[in-house]
Protein backbone atom coordinates (compact mmCIF):
# COMPACT_ATOMS: atom_id res chain seq x y z
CA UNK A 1 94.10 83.59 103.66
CA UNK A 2 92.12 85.90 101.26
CA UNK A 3 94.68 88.83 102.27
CA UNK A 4 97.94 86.51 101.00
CA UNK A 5 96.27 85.64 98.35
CA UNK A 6 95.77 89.27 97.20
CA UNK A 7 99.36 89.98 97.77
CA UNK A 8 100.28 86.88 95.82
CA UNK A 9 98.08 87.93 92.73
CA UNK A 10 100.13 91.56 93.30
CA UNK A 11 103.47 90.01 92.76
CA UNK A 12 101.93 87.59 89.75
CA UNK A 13 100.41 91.33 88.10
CA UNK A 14 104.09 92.90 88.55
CA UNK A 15 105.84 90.58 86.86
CA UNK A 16 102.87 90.34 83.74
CA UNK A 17 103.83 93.77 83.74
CA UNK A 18 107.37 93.30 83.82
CA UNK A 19 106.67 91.05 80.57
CA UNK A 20 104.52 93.67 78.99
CA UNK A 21 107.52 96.22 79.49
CA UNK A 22 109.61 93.58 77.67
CA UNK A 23 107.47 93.45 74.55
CA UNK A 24 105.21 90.90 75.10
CA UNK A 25 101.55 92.23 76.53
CA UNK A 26 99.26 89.65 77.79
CA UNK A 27 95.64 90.93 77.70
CA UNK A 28 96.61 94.59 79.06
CA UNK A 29 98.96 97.14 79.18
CA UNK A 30 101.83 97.39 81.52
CA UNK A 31 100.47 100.31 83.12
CA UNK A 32 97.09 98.73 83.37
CA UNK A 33 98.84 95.34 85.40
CA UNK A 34 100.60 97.88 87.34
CA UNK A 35 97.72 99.58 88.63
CA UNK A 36 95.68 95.69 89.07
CA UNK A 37 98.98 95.25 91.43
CA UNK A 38 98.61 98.44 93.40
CA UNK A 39 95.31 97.94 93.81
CA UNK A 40 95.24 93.82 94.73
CA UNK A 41 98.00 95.08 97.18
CA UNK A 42 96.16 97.77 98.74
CA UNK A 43 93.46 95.24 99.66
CA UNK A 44 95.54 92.76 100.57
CA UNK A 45 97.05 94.94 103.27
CA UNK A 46 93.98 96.12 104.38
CA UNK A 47 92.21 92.40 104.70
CA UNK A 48 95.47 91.62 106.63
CA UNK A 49 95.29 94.43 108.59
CA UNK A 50 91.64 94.05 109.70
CA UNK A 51 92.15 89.76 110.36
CA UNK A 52 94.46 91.31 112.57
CA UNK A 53 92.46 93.14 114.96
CA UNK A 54 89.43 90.72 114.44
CA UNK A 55 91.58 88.05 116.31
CA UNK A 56 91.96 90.27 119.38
């Protein structure tokens, strides 16, 4: 669950940044929501990948 929700909060930070490129910056840059996406999916991968091999 935590893992989705990381990946969902990825996708939300791309398209913030998305706005940002458009002219409109909520709280930070585009780069800056770029690099909160990378990183939110990064963990979200690896949280999914380790609920994976805890259920084995």
């Amino acid at each position: 669950m935590v893992g989705k929700l990381f990946i969902y909060a990825s996708i939300g930070s791309v398209i913030l940044a998305f706005m940002g490129a458009l002219g409109t910056d909520f709280w930070l840059a585009s780069t800056q929501w770029m690099l909160v996406g990378l990183t939110l999916a990064i963990w979200g991968v690896f949280v999914l990948i380790e609920a994976q091999f805890r259920i084995r």
